[in-house]
N, C-alpha and C. Protein backbone atom coordinates (compact mmCIF):
# COMPACT_ATOMS: atom_id res chain seq x y z
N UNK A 1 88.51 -21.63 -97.62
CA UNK A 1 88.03 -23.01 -97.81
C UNK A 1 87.40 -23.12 -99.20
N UNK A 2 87.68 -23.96 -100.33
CA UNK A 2 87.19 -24.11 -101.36
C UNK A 2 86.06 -24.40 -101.69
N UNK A 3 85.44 -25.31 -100.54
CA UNK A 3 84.06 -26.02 -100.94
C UNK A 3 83.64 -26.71 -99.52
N UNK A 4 82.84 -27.07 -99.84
CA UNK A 4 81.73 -27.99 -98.39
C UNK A 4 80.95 -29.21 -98.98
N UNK A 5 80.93 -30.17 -98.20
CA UNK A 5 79.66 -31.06 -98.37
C UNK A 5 78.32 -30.76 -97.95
N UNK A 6 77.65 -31.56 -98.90
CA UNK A 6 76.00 -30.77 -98.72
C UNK A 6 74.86 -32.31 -98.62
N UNK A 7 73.86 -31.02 -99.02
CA UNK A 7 72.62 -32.33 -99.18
C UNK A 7 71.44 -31.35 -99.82
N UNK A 8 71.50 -31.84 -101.05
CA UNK A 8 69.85 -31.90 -102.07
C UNK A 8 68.80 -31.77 -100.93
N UNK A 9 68.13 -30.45 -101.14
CA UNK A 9 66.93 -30.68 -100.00
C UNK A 9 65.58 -30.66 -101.05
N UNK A 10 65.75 -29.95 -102.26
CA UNK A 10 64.81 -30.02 -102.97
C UNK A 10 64.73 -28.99 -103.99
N UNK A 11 63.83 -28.59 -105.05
CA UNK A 11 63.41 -27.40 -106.21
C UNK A 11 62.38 -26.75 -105.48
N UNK A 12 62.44 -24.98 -105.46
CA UNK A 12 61.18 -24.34 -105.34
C UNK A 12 61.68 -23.11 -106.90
N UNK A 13 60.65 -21.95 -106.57
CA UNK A 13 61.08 -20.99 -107.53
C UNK A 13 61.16 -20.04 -106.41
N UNK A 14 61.50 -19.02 -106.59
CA UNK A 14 61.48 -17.09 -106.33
C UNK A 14 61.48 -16.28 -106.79
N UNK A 15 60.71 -14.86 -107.03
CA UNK A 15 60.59 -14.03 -107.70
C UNK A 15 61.66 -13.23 -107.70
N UNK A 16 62.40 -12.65 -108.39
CA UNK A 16 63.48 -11.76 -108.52
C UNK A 16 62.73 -10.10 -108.32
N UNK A 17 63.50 -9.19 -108.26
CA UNK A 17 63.17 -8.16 -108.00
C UNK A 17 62.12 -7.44 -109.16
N UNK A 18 62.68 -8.01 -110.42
CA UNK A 18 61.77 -7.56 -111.69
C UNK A 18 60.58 -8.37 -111.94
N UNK A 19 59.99 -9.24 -110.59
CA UNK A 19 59.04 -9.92 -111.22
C UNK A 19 59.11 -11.64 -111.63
N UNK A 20 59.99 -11.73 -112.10
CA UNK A 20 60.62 -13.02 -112.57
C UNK A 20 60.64 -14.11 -112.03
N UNK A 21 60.11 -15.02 -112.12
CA UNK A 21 59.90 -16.55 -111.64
C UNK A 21 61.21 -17.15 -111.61
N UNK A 22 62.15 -17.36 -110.85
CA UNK A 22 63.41 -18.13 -111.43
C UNK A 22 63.27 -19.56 -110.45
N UNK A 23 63.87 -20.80 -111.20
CA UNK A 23 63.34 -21.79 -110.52
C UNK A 23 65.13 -21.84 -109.84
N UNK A 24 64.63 -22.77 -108.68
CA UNK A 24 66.10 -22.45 -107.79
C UNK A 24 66.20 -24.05 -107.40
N UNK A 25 67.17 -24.03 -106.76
CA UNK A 25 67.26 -25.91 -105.75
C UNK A 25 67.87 -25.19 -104.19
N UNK A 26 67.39 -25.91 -103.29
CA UNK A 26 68.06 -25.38 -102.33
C UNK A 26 69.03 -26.69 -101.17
N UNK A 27 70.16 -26.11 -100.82
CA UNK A 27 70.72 -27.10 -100.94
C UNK A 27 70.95 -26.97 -98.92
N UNK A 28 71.52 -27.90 -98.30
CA UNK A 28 71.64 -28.02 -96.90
C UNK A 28 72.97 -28.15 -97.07
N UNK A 29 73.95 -27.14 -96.74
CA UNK A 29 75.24 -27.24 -96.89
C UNK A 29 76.09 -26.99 -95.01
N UNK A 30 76.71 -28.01 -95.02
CA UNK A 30 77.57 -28.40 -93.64
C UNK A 30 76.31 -28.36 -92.23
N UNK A 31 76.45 -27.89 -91.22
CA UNK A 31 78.49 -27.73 -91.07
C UNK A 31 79.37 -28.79 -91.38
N UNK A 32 80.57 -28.56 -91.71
CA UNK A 32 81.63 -29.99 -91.81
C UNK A 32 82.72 -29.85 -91.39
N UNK A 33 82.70 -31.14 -90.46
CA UNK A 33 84.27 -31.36 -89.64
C UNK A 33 85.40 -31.69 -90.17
N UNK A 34 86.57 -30.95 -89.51
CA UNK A 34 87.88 -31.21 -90.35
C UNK A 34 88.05 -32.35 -89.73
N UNK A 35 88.40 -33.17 -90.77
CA UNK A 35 88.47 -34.87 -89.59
C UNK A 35 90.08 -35.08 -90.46
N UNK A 36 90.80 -34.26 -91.27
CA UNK A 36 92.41 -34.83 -91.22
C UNK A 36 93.16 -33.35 -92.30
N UNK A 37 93.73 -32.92 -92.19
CA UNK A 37 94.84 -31.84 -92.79
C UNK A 37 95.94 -32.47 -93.16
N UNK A 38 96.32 -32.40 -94.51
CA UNK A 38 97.32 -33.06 -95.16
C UNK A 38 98.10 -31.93 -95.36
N UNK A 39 99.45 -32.32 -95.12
CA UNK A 39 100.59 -31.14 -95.62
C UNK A 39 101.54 -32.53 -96.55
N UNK A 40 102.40 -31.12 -97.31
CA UNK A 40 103.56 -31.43 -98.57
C UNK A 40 103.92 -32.61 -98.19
N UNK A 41 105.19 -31.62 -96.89
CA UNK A 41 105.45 -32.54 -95.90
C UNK A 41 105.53 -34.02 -95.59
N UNK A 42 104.19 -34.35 -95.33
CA UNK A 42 104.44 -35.43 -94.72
C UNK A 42 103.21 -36.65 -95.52
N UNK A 43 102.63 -35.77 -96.15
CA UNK A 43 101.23 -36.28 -97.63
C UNK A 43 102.27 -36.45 -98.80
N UNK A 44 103.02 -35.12 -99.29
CA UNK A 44 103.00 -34.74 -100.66
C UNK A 44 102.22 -34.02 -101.00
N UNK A 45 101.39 -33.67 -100.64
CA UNK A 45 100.28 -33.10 -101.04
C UNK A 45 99.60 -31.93 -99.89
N UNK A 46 99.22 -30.92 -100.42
CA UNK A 46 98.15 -29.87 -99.38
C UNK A 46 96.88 -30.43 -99.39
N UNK A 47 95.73 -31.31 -98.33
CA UNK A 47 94.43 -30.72 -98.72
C UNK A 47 93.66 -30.72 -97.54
N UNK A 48 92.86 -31.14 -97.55
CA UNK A 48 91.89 -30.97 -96.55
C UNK A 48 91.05 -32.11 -96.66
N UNK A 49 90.59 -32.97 -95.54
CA UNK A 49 88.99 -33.84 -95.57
C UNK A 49 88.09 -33.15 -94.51
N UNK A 50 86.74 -33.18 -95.12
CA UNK A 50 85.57 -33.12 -94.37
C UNK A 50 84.69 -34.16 -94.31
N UNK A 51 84.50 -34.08 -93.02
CA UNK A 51 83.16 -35.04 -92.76
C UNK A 51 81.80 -34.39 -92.75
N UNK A 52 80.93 -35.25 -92.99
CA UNK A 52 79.38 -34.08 -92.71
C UNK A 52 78.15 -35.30 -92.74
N UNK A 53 77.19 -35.19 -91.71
CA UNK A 53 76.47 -36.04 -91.73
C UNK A 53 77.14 -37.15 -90.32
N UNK A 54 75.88 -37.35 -89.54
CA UNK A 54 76.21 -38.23 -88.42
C UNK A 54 76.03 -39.66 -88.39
N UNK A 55 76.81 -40.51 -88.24
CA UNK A 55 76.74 -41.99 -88.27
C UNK A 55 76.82 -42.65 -86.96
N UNK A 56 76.41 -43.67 -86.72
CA UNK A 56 76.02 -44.35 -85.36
C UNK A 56 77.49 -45.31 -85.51
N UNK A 57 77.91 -45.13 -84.21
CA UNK A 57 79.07 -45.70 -83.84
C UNK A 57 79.06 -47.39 -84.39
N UNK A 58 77.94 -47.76 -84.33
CA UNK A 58 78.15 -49.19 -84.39
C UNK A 58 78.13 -49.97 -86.31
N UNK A 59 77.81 -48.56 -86.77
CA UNK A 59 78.24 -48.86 -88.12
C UNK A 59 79.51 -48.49 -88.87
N UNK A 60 80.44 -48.60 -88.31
CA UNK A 60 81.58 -47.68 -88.56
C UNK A 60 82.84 -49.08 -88.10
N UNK A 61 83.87 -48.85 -89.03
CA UNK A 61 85.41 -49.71 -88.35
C UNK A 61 85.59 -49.12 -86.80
N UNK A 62 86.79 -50.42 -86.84
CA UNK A 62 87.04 -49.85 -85.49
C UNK A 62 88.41 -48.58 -86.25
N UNK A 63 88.75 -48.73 -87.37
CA UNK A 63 90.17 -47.86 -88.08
C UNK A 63 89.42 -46.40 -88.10
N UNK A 64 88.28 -46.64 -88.99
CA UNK A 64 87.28 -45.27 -88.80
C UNK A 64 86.92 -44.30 -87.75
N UNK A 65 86.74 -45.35 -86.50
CA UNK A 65 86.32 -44.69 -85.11
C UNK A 65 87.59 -44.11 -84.40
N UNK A 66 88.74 -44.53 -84.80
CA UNK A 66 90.25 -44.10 -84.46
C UNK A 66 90.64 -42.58 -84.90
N UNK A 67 90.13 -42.99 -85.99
CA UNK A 67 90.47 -41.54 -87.07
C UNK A 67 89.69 -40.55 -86.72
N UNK A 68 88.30 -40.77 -86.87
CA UNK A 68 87.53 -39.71 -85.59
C UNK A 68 87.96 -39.08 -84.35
N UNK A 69 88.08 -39.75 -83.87
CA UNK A 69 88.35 -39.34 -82.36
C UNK A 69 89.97 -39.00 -82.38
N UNK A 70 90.57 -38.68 -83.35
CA UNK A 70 91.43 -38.11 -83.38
C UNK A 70 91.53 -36.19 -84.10
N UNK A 71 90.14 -35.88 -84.34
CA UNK A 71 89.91 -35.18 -84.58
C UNK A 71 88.96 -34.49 -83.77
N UNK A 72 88.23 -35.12 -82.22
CA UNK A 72 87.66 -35.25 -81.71
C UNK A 72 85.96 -35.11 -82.36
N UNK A 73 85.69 -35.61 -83.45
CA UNK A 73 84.92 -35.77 -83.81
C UNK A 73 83.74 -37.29 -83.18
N UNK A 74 82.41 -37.21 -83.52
CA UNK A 74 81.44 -37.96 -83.67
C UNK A 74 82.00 -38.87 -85.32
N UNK A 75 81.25 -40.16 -85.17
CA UNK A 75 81.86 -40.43 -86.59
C UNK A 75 80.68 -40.26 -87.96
N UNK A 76 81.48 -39.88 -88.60
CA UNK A 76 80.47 -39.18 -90.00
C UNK A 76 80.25 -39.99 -91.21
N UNK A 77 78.94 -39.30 -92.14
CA UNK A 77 78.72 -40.51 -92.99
C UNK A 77 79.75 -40.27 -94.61
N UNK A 78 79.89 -39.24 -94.16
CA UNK A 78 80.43 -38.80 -95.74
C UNK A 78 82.37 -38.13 -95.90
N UNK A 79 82.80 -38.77 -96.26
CA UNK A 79 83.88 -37.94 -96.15
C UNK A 79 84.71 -37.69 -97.26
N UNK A 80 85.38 -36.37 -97.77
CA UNK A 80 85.62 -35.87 -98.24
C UNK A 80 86.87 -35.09 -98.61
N UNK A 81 87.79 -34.97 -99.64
CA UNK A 81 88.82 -34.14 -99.51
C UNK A 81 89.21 -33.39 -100.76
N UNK A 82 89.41 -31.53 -100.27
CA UNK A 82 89.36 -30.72 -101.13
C UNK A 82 90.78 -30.88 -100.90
N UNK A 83 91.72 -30.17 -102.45
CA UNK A 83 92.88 -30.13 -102.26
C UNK A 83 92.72 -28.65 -101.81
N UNK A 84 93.44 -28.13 -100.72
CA UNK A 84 93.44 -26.22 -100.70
C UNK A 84 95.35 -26.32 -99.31
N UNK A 85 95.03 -25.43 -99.36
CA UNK A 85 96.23 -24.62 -98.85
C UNK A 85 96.00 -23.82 -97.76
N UNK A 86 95.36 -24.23 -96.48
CA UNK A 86 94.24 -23.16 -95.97
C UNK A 86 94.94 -23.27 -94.17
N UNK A 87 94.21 -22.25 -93.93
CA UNK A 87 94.95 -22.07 -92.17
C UNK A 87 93.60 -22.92 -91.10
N UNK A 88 92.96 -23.75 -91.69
CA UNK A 88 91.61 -24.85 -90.38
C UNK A 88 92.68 -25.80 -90.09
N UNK A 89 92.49 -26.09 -88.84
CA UNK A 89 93.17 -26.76 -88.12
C UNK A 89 91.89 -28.31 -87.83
N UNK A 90 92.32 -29.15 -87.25
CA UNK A 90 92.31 -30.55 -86.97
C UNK A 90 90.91 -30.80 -86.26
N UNK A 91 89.92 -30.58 -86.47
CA UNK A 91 88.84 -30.44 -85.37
C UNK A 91 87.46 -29.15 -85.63
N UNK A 92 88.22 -28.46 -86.30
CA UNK A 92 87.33 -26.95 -86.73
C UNK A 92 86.41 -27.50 -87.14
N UNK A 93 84.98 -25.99 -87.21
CA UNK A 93 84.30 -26.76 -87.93
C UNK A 93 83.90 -25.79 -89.19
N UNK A 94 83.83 -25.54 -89.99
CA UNK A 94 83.18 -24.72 -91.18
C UNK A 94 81.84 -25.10 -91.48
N UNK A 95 81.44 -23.69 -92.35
CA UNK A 95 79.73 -24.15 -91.98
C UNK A 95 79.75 -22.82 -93.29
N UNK A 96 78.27 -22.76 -93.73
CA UNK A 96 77.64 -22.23 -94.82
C UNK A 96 78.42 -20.60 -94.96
N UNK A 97 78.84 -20.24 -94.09
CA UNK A 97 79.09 -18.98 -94.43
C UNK A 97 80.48 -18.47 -94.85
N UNK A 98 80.86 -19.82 -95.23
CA UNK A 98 81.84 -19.47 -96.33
C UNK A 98 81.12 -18.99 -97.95
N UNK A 99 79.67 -19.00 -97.80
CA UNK A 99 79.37 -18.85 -99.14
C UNK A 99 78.99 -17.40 -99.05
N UNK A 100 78.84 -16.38 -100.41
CA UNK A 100 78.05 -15.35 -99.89
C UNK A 100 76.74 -15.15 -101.19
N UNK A 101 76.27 -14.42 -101.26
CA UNK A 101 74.74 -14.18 -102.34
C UNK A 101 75.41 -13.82 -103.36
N UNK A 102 74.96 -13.91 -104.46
CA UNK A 102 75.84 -13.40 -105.81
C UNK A 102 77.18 -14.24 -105.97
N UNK A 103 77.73 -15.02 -105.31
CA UNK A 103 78.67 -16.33 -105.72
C UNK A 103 78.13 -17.23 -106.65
N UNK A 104 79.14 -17.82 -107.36
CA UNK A 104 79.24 -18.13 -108.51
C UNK A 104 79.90 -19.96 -107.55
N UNK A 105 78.97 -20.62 -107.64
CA UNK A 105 79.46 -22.51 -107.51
C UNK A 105 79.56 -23.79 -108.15
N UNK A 106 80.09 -24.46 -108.15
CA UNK A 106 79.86 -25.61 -108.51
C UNK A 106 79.78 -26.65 -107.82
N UNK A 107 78.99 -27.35 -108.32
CA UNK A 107 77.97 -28.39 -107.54
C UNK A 107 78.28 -29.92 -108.08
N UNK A 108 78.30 -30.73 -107.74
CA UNK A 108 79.08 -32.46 -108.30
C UNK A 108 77.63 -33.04 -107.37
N UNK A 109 77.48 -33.88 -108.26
CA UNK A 109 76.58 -35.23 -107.72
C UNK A 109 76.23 -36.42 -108.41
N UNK A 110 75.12 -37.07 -107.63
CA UNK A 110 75.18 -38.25 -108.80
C UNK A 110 74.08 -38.68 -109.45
N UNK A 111 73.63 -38.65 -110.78
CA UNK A 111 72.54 -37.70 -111.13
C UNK A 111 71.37 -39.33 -111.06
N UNK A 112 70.25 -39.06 -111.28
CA UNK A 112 69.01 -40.03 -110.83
C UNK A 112 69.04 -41.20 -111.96
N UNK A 113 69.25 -42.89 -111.38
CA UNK A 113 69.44 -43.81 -112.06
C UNK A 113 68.71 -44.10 -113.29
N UNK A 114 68.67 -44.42 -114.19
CA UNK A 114 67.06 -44.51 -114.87
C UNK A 114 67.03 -45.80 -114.80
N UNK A 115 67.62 -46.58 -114.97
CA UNK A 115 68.05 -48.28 -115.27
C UNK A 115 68.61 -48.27 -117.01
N UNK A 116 68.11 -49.21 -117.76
CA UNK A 116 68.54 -49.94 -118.89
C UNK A 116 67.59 -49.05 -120.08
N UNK A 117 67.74 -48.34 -120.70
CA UNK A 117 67.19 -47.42 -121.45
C UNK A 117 67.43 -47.55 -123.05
N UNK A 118 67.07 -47.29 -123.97
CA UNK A 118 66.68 -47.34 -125.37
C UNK A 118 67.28 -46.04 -125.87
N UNK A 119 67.45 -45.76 -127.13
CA UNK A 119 67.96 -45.17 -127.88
C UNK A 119 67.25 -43.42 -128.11
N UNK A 120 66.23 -43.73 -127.86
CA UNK A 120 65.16 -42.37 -128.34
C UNK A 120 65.50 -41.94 -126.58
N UNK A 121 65.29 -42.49 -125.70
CA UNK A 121 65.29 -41.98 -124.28
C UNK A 121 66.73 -41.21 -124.04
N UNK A 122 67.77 -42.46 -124.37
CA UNK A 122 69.49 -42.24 -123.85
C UNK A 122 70.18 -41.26 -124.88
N UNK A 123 69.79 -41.02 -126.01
CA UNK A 123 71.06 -40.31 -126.78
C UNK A 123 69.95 -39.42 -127.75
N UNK A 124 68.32 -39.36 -127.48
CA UNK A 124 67.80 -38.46 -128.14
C UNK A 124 67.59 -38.68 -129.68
N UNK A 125 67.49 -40.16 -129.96
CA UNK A 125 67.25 -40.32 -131.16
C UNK A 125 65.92 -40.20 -131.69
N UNK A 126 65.19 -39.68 -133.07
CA UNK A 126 64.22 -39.69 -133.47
C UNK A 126 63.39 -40.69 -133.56
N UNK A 127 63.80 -41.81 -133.98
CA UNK A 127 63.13 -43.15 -134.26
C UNK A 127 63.13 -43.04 -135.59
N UNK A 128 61.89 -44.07 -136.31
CA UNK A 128 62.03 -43.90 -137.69
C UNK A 128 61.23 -43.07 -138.15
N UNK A 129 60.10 -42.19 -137.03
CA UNK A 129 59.05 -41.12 -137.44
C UNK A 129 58.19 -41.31 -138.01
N UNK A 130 57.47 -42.62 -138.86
CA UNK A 130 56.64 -42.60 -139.81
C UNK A 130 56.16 -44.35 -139.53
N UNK A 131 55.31 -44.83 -138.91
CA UNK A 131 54.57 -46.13 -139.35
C UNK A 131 54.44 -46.54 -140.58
N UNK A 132 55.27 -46.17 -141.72
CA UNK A 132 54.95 -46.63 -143.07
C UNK A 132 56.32 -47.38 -143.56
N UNK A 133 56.09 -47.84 -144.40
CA UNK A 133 56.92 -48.70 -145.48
C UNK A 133 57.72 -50.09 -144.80
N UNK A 134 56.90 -50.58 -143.97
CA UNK A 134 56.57 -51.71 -143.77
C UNK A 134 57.56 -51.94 -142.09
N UNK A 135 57.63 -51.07 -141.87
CA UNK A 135 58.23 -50.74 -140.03
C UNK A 135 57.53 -51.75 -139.13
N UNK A 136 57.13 -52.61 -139.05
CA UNK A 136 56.34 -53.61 -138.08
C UNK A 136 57.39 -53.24 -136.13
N UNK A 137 56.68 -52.52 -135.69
CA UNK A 137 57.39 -52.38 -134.20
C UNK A 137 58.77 -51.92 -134.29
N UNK A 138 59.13 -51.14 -135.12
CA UNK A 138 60.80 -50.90 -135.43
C UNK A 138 60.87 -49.21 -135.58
N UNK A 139 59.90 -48.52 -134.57
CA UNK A 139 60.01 -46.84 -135.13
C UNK A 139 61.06 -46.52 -133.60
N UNK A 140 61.37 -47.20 -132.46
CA UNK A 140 62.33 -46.65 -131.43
C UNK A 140 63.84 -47.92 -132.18
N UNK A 141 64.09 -48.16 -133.07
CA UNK A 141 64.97 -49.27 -133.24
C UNK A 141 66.21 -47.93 -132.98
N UNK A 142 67.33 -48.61 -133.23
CA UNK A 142 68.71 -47.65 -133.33
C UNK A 142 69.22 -47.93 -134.84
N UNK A 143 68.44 -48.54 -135.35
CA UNK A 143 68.94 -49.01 -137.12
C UNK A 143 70.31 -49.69 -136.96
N UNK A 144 71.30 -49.48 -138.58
CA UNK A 144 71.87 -49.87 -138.65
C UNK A 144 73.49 -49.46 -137.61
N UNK A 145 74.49 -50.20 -137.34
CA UNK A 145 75.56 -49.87 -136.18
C UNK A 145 77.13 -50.23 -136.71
N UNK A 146 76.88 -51.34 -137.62
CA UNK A 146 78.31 -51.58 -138.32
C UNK A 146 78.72 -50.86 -139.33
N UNK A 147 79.92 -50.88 -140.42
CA UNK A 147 80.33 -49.91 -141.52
C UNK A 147 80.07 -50.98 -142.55
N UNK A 148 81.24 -51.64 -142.39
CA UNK A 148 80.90 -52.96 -143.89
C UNK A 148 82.04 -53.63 -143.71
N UNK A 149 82.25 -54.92 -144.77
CA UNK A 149 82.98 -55.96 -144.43
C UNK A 149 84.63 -55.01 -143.97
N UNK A 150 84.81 -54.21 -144.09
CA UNK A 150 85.81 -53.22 -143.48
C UNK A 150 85.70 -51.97 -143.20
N UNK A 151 85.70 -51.65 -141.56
CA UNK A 151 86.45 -52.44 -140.54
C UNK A 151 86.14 -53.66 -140.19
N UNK A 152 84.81 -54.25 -140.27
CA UNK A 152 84.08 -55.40 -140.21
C UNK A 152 84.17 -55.36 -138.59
N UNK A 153 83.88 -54.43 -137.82
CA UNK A 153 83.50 -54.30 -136.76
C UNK A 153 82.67 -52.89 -135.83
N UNK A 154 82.12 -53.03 -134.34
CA UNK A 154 81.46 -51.77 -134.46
C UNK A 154 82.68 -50.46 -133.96
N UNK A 155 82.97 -49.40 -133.98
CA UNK A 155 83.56 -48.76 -133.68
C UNK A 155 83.40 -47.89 -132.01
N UNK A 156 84.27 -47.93 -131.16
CA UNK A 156 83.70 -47.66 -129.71
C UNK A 156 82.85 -46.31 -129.35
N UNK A 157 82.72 -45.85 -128.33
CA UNK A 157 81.58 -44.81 -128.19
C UNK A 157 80.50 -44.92 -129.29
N UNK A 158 80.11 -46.08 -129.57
CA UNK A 158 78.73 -45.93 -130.68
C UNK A 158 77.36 -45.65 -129.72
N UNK A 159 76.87 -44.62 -129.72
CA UNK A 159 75.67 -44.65 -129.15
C UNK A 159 74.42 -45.66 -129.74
N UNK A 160 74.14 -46.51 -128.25
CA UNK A 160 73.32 -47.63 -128.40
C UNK A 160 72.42 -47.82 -127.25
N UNK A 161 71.83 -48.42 -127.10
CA UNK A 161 70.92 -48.39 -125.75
C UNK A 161 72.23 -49.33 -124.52
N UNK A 162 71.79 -48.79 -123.16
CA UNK A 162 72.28 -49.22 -122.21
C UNK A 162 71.86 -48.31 -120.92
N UNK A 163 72.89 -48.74 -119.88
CA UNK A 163 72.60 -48.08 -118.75
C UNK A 163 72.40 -46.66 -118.80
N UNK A 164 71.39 -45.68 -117.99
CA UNK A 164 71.20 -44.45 -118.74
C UNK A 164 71.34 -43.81 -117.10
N UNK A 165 72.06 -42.66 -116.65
CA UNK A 165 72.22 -42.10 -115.36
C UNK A 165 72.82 -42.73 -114.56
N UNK A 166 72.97 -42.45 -113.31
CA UNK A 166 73.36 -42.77 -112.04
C UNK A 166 75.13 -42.83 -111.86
N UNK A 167 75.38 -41.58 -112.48
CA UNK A 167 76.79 -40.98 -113.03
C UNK A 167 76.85 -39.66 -112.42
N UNK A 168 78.07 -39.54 -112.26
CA UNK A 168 79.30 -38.19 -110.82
C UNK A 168 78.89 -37.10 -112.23
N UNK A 169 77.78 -35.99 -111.54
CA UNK A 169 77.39 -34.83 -112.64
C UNK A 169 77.90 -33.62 -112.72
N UNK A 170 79.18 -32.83 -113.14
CA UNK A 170 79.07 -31.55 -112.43
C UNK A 170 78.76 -30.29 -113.39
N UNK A 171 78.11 -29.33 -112.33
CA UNK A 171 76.76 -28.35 -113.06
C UNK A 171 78.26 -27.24 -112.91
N UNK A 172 78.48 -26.68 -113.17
CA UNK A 172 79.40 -24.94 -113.15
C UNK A 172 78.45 -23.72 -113.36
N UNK A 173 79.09 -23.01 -112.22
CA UNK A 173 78.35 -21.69 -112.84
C UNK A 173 77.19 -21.16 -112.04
N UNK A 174 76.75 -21.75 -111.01
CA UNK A 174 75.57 -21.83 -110.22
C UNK A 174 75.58 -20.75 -109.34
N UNK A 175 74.45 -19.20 -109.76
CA UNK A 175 74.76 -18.66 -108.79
C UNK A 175 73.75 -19.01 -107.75
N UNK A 176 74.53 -18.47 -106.78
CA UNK A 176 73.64 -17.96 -105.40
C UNK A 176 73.16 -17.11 -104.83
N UNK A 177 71.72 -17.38 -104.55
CA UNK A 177 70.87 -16.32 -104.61
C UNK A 177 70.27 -16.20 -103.08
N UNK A 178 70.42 -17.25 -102.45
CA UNK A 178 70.41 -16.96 -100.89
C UNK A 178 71.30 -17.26 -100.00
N UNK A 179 71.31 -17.25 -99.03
CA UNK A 179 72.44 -17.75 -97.94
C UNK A 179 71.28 -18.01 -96.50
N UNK A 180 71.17 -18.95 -96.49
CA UNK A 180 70.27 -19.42 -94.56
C UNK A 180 71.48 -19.60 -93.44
N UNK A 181 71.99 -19.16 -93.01
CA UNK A 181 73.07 -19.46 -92.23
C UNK A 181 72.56 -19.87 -91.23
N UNK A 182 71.05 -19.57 -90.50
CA UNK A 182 70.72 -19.90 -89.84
C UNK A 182 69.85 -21.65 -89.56
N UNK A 183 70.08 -21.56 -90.69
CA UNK A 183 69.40 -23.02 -91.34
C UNK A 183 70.59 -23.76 -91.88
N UNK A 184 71.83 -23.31 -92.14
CA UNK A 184 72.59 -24.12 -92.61
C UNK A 184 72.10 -24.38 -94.25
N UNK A 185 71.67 -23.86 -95.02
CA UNK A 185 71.08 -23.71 -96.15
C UNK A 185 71.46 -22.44 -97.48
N UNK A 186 72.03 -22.65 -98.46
CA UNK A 186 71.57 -22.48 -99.77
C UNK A 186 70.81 -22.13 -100.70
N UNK A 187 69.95 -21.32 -101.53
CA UNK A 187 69.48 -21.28 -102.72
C UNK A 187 70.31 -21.15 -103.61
N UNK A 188 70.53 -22.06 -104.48
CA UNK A 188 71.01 -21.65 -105.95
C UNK A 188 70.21 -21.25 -106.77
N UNK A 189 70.70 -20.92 -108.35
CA UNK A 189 69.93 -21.04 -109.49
C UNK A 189 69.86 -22.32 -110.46
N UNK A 190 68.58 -22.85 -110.71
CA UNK A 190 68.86 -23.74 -111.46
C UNK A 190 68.94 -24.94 -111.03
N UNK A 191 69.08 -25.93 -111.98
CA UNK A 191 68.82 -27.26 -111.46
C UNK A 191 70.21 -28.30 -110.75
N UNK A 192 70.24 -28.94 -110.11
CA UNK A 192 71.47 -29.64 -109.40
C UNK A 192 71.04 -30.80 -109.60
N UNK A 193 71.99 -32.12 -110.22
CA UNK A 193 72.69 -33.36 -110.13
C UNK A 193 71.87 -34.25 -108.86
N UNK A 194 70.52 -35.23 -109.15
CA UNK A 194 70.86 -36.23 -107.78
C UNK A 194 68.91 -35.93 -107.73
N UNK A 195 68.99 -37.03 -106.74
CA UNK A 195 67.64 -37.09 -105.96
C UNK A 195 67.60 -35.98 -104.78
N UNK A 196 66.43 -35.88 -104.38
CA UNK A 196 66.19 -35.27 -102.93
C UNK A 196 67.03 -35.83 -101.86
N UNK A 197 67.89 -35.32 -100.75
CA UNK A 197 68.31 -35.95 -99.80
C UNK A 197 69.59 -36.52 -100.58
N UNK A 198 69.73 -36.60 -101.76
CA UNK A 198 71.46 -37.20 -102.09
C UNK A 198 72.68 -36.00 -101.80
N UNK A 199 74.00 -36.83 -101.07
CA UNK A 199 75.06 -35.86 -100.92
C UNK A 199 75.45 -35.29 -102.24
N UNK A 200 75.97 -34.37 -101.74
CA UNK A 200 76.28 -33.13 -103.20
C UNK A 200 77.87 -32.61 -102.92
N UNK A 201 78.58 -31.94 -103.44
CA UNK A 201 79.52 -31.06 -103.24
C UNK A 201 79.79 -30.00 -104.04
N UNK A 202 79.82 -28.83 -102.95
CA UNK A 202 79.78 -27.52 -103.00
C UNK A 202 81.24 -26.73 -103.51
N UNK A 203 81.12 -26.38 -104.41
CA UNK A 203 82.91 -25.80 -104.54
C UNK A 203 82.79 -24.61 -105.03
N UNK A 204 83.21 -23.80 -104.27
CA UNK A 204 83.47 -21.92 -104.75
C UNK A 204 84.29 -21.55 -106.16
């Protein structure tokens, strides 16, 4: 199985064997239901969907509640599809211990909104650094943005103030440093994509 759906539970640290403070995130990964198996066949395609997370019947289609219960599933909040090539059948369920300690993951999410943001915040600009030579309220400005009467316009990707976050993040490389199987739980290293409690996805 390639990967799992999860959930951001939060940042702590742990000491490593030498002493070492390493700061970690720990993540709530599955279990997750196979709620549909795609083949060549009859998709085009190999993959897999998972569901994870429980939803109350009465918020759900009636097309949704079909598709469930054809997997004999409860109906779920999140659903999901890895492309893989794999022998889970229609109903299974997978759960954390597809991961092991010392794995290497990657993690996708959606990283924390900021709203409408400025230039020194969004792209790390200096400002003008100095209250002098006659700057009246103009030290976070973005200065000048055009070239000159040719092109006589601005050129795209110009970094400028605008919406800042709340964009699909993915971290690579994340090892793992615990496994809770009994908790259905995760430690990684390092920081992960998203608020507390936001869905995540887990990929080996």
């Amino acid at each position: 199985m390639p990967g799992l759906i999860g959930k951001k539970i939060g940042m702590t640290s742990i000491f490593s064997e030498e002493g070492k403070n390493i700061p970690c995130t720990i993540l709530e990964v599955g279990p997750c239901k196979v709620t549909q198996v795609k083949t060549e066949e009859i998709d085009g395609y190999n993959a897999i969907q998972l569901g994870f997370a429980d939803q109350k019947e009465s918020r759900v289609s009636k097309a949704a509640l079909g598709h469930f219960k054809k997997a004999d599933s409860t109906p779920l909040k999140k659903l999901i599809e890895f492309p893989a090539d794999t022998d889970v059948a229609l109903g299974d369920v997978v759960n954390v211990e597809i991961f092991e300690e010392d794995d290497f993951v990657t993690v996708t999410g959606t990283s924390k909104g900021k709203g409408f943001q400025g230039v020194v915040k969004r792209h790390n600009f200096r400002g003008v650094g100095d209250a002098t030579h006659g700057q009246h309220n103009r030290l976070r400005a973005p200065g000048s943005i055009g070239a000159a009467s040719y092109p006589a316009r601005v050129f795209k990707g110009m970094r400028m103030a605008g919406q800042m976050g709340n964009e699909r993040v993915k971290v690579e490389n994340l090892q793992v440093l615990r496994v809770l199987a009994d908790k259905n739980m995760i430690v990684v290293k390092g920081a992960v994509p998203g608020a507390n409690n936001s869905y995540i996805i887990i990929e080996k």
